[in-house]
Structure formats: structure tokens, C-alpha cells
N, C-alpha and C. Protein backbone atom coordinates (compact mmCIF):
# COMPACT_ATOMS: atom_id res chain seq x y z
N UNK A 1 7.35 -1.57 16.32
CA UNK A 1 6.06 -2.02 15.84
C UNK A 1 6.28 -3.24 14.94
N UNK A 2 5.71 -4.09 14.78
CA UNK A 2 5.71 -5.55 14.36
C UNK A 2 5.07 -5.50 12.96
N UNK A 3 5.60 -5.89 11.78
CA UNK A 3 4.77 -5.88 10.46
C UNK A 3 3.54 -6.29 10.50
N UNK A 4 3.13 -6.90 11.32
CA UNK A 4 1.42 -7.09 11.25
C UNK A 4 0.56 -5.58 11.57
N UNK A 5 1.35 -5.55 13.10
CA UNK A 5 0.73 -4.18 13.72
C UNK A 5 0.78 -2.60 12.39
N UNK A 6 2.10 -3.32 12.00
CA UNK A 6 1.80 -1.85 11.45
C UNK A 6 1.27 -2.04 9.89
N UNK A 7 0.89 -2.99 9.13
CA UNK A 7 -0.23 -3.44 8.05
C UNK A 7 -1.52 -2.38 8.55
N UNK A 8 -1.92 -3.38 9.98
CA UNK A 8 -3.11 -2.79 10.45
C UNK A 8 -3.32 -1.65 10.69
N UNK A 9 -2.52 -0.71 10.63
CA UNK A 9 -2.01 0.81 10.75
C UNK A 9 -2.34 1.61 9.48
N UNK A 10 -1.94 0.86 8.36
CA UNK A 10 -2.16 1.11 7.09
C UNK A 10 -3.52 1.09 6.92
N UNK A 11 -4.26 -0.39 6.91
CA UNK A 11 -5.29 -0.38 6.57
C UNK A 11 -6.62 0.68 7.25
N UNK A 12 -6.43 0.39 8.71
CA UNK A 12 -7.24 1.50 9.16
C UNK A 12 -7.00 3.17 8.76
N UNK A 13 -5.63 3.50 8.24
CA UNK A 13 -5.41 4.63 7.48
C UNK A 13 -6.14 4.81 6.60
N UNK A 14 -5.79 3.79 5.63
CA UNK A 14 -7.18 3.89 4.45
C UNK A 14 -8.52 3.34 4.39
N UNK A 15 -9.01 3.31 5.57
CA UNK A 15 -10.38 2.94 5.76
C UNK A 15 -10.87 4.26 5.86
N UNK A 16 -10.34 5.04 6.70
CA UNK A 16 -10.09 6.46 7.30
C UNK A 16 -10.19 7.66 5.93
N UNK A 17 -10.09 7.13 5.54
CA UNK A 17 -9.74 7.64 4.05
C UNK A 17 -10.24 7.45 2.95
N UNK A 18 -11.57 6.22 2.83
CA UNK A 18 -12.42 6.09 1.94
C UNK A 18 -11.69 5.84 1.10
N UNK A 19 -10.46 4.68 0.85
CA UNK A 19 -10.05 4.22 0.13
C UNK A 19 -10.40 3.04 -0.40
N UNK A 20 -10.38 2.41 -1.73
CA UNK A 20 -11.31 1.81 -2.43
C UNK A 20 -10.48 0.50 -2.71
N UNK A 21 -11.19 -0.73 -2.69
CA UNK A 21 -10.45 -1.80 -3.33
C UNK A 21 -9.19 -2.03 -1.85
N UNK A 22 -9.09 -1.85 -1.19
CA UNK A 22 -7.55 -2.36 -0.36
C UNK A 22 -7.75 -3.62 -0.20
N UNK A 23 -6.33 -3.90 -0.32
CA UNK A 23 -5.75 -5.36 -0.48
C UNK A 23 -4.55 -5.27 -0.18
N UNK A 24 -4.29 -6.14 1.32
CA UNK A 24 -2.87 -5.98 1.78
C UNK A 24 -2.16 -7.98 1.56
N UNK A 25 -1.56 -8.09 1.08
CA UNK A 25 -0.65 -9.07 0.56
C UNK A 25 0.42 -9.21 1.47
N UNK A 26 0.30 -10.26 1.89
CA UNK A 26 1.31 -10.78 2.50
C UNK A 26 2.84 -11.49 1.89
N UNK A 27 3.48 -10.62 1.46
CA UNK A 27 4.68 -11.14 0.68
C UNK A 27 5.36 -11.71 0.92
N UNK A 28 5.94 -11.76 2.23
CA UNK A 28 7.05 -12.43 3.15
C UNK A 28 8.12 -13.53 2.63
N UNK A 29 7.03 -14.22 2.09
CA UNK A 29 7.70 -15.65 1.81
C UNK A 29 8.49 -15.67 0.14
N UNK A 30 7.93 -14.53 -0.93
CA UNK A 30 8.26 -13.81 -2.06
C UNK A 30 9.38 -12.82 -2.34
N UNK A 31 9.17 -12.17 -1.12
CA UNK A 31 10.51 -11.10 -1.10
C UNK A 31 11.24 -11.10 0.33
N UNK A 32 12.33 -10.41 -0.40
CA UNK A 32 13.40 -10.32 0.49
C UNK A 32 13.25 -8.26 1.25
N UNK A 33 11.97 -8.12 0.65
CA UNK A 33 12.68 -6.31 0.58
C UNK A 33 11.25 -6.04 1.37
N UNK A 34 10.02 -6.29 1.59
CA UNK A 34 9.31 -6.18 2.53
C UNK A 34 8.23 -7.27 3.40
N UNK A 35 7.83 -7.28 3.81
CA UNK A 35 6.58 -8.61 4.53
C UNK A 35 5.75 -8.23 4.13
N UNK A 36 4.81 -7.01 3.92
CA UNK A 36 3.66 -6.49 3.10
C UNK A 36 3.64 -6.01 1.94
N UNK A 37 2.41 -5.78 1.52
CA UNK A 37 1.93 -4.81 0.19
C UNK A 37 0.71 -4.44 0.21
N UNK A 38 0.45 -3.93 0.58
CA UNK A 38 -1.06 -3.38 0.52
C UNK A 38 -1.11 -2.83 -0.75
N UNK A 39 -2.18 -2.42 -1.91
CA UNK A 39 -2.37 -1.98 -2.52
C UNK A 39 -4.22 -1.20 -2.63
N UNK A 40 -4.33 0.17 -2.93
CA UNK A 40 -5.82 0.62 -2.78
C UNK A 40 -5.74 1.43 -3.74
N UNK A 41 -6.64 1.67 -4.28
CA UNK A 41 -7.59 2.89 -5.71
C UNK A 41 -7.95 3.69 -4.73
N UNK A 42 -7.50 4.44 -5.71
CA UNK A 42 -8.32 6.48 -4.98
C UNK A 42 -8.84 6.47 -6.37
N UNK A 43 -10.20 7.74 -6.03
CA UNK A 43 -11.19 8.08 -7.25
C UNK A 43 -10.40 9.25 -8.10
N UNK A 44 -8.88 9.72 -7.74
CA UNK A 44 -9.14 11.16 -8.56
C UNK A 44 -7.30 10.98 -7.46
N UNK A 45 -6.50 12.25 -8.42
CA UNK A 45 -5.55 12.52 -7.98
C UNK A 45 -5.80 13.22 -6.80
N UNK A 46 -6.40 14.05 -6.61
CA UNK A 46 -6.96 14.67 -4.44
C UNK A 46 -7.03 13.43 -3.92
N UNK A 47 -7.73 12.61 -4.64
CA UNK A 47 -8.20 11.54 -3.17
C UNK A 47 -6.78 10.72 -3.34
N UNK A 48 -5.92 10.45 -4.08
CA UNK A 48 -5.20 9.80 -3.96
C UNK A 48 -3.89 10.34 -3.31
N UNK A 49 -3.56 11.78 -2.80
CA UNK A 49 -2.77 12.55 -2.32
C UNK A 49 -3.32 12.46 -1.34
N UNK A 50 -4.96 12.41 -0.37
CA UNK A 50 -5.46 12.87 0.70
C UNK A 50 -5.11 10.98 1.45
N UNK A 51 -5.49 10.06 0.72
CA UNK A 51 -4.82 8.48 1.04
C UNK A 51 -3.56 8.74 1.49
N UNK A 52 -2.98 9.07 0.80
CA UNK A 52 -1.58 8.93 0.91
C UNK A 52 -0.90 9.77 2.15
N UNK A 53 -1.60 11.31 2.65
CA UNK A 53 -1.50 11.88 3.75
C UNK A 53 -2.04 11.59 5.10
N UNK A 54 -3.30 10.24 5.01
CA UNK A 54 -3.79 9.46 5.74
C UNK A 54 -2.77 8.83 6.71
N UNK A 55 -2.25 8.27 5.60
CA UNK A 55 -0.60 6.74 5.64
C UNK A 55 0.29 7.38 6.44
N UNK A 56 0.95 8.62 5.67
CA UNK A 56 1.98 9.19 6.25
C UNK A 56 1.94 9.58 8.05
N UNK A 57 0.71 10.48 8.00
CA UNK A 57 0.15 10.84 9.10
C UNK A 57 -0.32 10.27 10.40
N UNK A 58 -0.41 8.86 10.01
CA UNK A 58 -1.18 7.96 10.91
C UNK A 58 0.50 7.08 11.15
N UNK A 59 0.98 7.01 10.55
CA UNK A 59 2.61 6.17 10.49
C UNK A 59 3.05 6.81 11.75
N UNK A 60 3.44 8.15 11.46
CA UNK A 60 4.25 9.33 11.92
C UNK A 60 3.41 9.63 13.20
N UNK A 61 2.18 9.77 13.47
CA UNK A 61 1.46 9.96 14.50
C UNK A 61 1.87 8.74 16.05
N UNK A 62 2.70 7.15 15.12
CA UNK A 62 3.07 6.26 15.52
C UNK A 62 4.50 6.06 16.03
N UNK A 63 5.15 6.65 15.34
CA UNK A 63 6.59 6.57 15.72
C UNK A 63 7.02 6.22 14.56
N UNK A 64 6.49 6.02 13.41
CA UNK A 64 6.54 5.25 12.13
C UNK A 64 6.97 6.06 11.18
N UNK A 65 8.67 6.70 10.64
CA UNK A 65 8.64 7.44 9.47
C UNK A 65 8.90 6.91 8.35
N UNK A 66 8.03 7.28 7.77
CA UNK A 66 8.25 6.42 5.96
C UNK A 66 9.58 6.89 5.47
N UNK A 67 10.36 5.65 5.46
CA UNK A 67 11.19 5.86 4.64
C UNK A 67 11.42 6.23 3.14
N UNK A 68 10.34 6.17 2.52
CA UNK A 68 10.25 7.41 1.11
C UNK A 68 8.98 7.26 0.67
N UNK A 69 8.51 8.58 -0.13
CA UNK A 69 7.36 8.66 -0.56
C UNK A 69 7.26 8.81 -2.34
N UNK A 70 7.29 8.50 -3.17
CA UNK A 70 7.66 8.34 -4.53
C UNK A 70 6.68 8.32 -5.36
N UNK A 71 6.35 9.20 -6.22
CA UNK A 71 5.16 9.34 -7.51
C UNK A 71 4.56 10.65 -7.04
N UNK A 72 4.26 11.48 -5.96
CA UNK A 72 3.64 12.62 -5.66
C UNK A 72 3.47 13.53 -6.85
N UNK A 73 4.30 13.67 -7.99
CA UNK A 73 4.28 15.15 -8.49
C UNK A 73 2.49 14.28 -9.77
N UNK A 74 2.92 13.53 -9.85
CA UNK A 74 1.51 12.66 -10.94
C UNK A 74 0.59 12.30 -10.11
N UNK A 75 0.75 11.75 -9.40
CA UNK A 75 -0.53 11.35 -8.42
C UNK A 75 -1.25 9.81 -9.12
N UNK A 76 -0.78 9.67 -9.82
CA UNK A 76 -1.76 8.69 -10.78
C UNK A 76 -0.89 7.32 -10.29
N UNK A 77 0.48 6.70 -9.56
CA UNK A 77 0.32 5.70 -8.47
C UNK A 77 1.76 6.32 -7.73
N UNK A 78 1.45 6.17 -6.61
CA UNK A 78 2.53 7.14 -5.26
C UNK A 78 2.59 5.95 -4.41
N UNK A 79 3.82 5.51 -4.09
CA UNK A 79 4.37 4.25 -2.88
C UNK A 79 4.64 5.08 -1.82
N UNK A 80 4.36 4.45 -1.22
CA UNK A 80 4.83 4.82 0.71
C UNK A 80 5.90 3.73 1.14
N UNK A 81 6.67 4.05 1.25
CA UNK A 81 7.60 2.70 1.77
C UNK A 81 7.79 2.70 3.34
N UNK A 82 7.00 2.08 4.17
CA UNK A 82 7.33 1.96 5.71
C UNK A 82 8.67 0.78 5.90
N UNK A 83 9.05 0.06 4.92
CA UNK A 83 10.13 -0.91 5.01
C UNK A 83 9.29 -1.63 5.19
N UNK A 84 8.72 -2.48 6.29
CA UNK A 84 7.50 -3.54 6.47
C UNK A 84 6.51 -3.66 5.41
N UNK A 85 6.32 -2.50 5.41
CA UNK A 85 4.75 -2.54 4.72
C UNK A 85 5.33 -1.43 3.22
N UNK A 86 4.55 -1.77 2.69
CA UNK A 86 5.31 -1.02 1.14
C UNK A 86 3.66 -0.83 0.48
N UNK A 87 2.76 0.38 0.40
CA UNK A 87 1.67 0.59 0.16
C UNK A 87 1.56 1.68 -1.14
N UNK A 88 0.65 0.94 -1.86
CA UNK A 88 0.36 1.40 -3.53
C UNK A 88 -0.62 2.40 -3.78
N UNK A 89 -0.84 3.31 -3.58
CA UNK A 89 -2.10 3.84 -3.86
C UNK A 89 -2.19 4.39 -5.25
N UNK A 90 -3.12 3.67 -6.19
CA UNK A 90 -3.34 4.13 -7.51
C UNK A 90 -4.75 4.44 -7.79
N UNK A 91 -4.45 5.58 -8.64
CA UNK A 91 -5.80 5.35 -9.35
C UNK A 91 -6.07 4.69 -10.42
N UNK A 92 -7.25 3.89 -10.57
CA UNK A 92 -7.76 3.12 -10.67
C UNK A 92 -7.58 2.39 -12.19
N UNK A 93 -7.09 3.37 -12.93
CA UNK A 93 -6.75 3.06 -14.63
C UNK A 93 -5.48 2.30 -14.16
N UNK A 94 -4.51 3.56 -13.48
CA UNK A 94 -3.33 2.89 -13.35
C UNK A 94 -2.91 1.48 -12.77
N UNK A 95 -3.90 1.14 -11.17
CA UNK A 95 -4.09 0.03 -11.38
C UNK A 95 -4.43 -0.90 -11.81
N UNK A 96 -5.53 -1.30 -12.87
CA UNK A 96 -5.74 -1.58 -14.13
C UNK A 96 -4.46 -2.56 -14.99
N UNK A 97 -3.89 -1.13 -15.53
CA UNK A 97 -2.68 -1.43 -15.84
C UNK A 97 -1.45 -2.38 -15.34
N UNK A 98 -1.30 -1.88 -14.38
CA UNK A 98 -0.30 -2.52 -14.07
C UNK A 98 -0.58 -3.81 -13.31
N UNK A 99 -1.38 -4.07 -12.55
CA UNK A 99 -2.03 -5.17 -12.48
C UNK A 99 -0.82 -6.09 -11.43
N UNK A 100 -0.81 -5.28 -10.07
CA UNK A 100 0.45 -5.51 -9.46
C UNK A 100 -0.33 -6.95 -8.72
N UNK A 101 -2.03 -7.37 -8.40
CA UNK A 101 -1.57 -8.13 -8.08
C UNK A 101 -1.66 -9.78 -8.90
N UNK A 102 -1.93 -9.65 -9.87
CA UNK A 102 -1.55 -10.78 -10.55
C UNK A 102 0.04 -11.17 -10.22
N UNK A 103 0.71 -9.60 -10.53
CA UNK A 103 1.74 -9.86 -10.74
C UNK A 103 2.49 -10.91 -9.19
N UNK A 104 1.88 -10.49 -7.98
CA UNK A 104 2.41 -10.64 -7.20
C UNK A 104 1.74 -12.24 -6.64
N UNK A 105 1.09 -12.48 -7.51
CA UNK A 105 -0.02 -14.15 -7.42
C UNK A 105 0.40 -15.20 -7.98
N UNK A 106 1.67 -14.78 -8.52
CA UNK A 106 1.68 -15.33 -10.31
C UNK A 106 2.21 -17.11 -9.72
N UNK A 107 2.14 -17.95 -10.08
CA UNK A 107 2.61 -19.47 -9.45
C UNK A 107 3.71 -19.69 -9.21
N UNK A 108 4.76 -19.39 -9.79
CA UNK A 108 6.48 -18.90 -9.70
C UNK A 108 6.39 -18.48 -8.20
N UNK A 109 5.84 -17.82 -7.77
CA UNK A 109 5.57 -17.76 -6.23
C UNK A 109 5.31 -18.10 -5.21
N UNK A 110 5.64 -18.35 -4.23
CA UNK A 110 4.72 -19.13 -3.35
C UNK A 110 3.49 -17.95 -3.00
N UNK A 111 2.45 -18.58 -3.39
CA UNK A 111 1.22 -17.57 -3.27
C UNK A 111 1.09 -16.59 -1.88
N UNK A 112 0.75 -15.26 -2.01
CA UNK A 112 1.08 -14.22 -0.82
C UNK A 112 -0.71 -14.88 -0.32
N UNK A 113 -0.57 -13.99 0.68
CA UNK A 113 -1.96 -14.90 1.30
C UNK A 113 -2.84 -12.91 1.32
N UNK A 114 -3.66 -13.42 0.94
CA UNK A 114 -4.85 -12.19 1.11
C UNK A 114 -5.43 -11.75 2.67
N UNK A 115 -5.24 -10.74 3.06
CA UNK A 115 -5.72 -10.47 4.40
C UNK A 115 -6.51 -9.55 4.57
N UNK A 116 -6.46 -8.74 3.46
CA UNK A 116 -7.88 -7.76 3.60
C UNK A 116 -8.72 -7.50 2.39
């Protein structure tokens, strides 16, 4: 599956999923460690475990196994790492906080391009 194809895999996961805010970032040209980033808000630690079983499920339904799943026991922000695609699901304080995509906008960069 081709990092685009499988972005679009993601995103329709969390469309699927009434996930809030998605924004998949095109990193490529920034990092060396994936071509994507999607990042999306869940309303509540359920919805952000039920996102995240969306991802997995719809990956895996593909031929697609996430190579790790990381933050589950808090729920408050959990990565999916497909290698291609590297997807954030936080809730919504936490994204807030951390404010991954300034971080990932910042001019030091060559700017990721917005696709969803």
C-alpha cells in the first residue's frame, strides 16, 4: 500500500469514527521517520480508544499491521504508528497543549502541506 493510499485509510477510519478536527500533514520533506501525520480530537477517553480501534481495525482489515500502539492505558493522546502514516489521536486539552501542529509548521521547516 502506498503512503497516500494508506493516509486515505486513516482518514476514512476517522471519518468512520466521528473524529473531530483531522488533519493529515504531509511530512515527507521534514522527516526522515514517516511521510504522514495525521492528527484528530476525540470528545472523551471512549471516543478516543473507539478512534483509535477504528485505525487499527480498518489498517489490519487491509493487510496493514501497526507497528505500535502507545498511550492506551491514559487515553488522553495514543499514536498508532503504521510507519507511513504516524496518527495522533488526542483529546482535545491535550491537543491544546501540545500543539503538534505548530510544532510541525514551524519555518525551520520546509512547510508540510495540509491535505485534510
Amino acid at each position: 500500500m502506498t503512503p497516500a493510499s494508506l493516509r486515505d485509510l486513516v482518514l476514512e477510519a476517522l471519518d468512520d469514527g466521528k473524529g473531530q478536527d483531522v488533519l493529515a500533514l504531509d511530512v515527507s520533506e521534514a522527516s526522515s521517520i514517516t511521510d504522514y501525520m495525521v492528527l484528530v480530537s476525540g470528545t472523551s477517553s471512549r471516543h478516543v480508544k473507539s478512534l483509535v480501534d477504528h485505525v487499527v481495525r480498518h489498517a489490519k482489515d487491509r493487510g496493514e499491521t501497526p507497528l505500535g500502539v502507545e498511550g492506551g492505558r491514559e487515553l488522553d493522546w495514543v499514536l498508532v504508528d503504521l510507519g507511513d502514516v504516524l496518527v495522533h489521536v488526542m483529546q482535545n486539552e491535550a491537543r491544546r497543549f501540545y500543539d503538534l501542529e505548530r510544532l510541525w509548521m514551524v519555518p525551520a521547516l520546509e512547510r508540510p502541506q495540509e491535505v485534510f
